[in-house]
Structure formats: C-alpha cells, structure tokens
C-alpha atoms as a PDB file:
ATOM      1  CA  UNK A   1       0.000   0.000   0.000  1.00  0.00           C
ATOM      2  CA  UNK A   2       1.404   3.974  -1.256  1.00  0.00           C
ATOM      3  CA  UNK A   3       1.834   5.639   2.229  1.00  0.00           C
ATOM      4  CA  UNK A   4       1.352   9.277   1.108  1.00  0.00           C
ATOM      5  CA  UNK A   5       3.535  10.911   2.888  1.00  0.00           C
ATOM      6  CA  UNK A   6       6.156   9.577   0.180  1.00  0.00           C
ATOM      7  CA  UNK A   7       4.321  12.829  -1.880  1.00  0.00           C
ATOM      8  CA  UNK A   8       5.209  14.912   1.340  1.00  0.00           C
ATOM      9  CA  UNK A   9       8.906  13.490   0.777  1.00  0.00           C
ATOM     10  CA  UNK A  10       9.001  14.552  -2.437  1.00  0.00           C
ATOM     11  CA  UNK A  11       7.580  17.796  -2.454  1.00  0.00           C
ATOM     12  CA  UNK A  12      10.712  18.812   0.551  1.00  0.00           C
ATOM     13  CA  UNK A  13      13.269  17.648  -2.544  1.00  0.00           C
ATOM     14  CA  UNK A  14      11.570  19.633  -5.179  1.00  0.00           C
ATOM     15  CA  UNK A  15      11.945  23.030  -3.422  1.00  0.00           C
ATOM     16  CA  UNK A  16      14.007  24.848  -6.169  1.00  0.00           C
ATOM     17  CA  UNK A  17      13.740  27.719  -7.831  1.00  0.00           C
ATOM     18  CA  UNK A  18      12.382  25.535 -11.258  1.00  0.00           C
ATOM     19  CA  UNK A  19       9.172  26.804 -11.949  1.00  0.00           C
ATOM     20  CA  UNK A  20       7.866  22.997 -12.894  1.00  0.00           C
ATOM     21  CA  UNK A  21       9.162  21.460  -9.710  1.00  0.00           C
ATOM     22  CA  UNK A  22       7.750  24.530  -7.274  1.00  0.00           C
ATOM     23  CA  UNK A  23       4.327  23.854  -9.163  1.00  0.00           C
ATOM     24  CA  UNK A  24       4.190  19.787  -8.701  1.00  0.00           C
ATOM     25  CA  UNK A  25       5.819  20.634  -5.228  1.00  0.00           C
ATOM     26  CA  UNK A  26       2.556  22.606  -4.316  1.00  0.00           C
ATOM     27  CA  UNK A  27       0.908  20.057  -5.847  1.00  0.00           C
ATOM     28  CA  UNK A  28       2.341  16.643  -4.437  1.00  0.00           C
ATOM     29  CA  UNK A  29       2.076  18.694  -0.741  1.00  0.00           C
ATOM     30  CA  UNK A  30      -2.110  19.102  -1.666  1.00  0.00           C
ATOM     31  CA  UNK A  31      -2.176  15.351  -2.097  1.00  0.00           C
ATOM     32  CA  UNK A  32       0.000  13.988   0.875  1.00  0.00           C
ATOM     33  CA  UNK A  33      -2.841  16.124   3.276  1.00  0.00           C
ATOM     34  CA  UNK A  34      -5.766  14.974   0.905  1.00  0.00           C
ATOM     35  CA  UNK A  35      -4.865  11.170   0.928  1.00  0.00           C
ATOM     36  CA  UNK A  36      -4.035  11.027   4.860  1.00  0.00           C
ATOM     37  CA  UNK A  37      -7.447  13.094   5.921  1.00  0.00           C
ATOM     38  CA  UNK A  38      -8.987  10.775   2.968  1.00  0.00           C
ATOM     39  CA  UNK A  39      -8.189   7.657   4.563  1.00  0.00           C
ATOM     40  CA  UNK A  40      -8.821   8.623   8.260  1.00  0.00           C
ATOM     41  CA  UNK A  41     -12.585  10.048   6.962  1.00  0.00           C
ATOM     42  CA  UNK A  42     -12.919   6.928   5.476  1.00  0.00           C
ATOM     43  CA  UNK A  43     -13.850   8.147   2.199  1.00  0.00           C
ATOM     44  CA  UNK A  44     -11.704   5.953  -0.051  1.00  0.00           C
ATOM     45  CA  UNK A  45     -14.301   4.829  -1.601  1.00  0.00           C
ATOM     46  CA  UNK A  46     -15.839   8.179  -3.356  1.00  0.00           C
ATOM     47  CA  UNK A  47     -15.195   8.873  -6.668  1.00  0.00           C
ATOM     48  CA  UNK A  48     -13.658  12.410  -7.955  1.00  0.00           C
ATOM     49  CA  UNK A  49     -13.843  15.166  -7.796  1.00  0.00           C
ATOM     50  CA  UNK A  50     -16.566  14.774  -4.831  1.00  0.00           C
ATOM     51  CA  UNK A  51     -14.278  13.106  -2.813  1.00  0.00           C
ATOM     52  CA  UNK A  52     -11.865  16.247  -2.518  1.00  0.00           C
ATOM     53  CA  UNK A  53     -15.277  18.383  -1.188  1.00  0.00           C
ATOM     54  CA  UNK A  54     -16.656  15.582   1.178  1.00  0.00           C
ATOM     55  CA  UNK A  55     -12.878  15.379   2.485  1.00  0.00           C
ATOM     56  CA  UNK A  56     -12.567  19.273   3.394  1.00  0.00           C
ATOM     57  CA  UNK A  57     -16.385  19.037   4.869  1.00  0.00           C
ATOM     58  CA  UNK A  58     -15.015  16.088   6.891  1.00  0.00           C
ATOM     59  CA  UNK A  59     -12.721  18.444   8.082  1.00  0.00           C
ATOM     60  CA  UNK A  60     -14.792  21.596   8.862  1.00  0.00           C
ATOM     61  CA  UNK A  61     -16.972  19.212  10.912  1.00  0.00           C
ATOM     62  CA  UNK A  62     -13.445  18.450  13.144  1.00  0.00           C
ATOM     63  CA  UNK A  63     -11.068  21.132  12.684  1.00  0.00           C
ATOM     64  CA  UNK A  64     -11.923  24.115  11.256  1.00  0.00           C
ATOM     65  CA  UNK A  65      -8.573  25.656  10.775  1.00  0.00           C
ATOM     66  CA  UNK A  66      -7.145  22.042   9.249  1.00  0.00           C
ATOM     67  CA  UNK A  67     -10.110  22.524   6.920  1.00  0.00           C
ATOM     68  CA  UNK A  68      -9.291  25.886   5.661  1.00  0.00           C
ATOM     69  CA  UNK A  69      -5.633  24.879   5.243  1.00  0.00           C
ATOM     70  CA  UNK A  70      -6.686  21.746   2.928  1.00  0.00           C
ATOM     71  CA  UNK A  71      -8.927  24.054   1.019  1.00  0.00           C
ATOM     72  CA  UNK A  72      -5.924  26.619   0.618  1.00  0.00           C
ATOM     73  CA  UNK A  73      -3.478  23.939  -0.361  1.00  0.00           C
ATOM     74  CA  UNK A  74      -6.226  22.661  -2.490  1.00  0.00           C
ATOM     75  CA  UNK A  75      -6.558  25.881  -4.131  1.00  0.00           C
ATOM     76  CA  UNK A  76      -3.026  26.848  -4.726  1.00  0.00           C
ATOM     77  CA  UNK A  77      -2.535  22.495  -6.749  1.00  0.00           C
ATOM     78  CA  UNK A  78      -5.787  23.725  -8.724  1.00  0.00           C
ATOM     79  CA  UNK A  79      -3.997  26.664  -9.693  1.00  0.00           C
ATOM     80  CA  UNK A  80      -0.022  25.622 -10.289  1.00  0.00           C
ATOM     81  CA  UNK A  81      -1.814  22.242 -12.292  1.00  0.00           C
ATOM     82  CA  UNK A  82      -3.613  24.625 -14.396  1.00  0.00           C
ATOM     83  CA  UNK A  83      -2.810  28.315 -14.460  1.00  0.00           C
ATOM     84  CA  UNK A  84      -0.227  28.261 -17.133  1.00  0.00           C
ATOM     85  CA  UNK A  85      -0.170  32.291 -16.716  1.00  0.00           C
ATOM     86  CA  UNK A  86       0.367  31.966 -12.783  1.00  0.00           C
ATOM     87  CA  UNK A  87       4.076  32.742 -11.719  1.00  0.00           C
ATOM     88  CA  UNK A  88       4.988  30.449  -8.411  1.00  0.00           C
ATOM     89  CA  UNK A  89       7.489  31.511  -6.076  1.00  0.00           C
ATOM     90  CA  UNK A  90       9.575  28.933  -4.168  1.00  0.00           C
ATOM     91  CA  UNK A  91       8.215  30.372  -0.792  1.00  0.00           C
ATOM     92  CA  UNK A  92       4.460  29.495  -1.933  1.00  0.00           C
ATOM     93  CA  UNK A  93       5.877  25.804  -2.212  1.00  0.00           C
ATOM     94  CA  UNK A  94       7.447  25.909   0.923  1.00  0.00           C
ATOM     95  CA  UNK A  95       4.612  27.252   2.540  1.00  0.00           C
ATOM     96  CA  UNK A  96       2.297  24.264   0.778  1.00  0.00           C
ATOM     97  CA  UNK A  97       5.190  21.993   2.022  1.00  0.00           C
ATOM     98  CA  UNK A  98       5.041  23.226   5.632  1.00  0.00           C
ATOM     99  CA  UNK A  99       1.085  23.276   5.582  1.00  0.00           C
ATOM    100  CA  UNK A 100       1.063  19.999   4.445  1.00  0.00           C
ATOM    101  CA  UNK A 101       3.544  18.832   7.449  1.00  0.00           C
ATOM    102  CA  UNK A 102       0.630  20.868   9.927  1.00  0.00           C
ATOM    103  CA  UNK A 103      -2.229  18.360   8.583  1.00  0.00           C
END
C-alpha cells in the first residue's frame, strides 16, 4: 500500500527555484494532506472530484482551521496544475510543504 507521505517526501526535494518542480511541489504537498485526511474520513471509496469536497467538509466538521488549510493547499494544486499564466514563487511551495507537514 502507497503511504502518502512519500508525496510529502518529495515535495521537501523539489523546493528549487524551477518553476515545474515549485508547481508539482505545491501540488504533491495538496495530495500527501488529501490522501491522509482521505483515509482517516474513510472516504476511499468516493469517486472524484466529490471526494476532494466531502474530504474538506469532513474536516470543517473536526477542525476548522485544518479545513481551511486543505482548502488553501487545495486551491493553490488547482492553480499551479492549471494556471499556465500563474508565476509560483519557491516560498508558496514551501509554505504548501510546511502546511502539508501541519495536517
């Protein structure tokens, strides 16, 4: 079984200033918090992209600050997967990176 903190791992080695690694960085750091809250809501089995709502919901039910930080780190992979325009700095990945550590 993929423990997803490996993405967590891997985000931390892709903080450079490369504009492709700070954007799957931001990215990878979304999906280590998504897949552990995921798994302890027991939601496994939804299918996207309702799974990614029911998961924050889960969370706003618990912890409302956790919540708003997966729906911020959310955001920000939504935007460096698609905004082609968007400019990343290397502190937004950190700051994904250290969020992610927080959840």
């Amino acid at each position: 079984m993929f423990d997803p903190i490996e993405f967590l791992k891997l985000a931390e080695k892709l903080l450079t200033y490369d504009e492709a690694k700070i954007r799957t960085a931001i990215s990878r750091s979304y999906y280590a918090s998504f897949l552990c809250v995921r798994e302890v809501a027991g939601l496994g089995g939804l299918k996207m992209p309702r799974v990614h709502r029911e998961v924050i919901r889960f969370l706003y039910g618990r912890d409302t600050l956790a919540a708003n930080t997966l729906h911020l780190l959310r955001r920000l992979r939504n935007d460096a997967d698609y905004d082609l325009k968007r400019v990343f700095s290397i502190s937004e990945a950190r700051l994904s990176v250290n969020y992610a550590k927080k959840l």
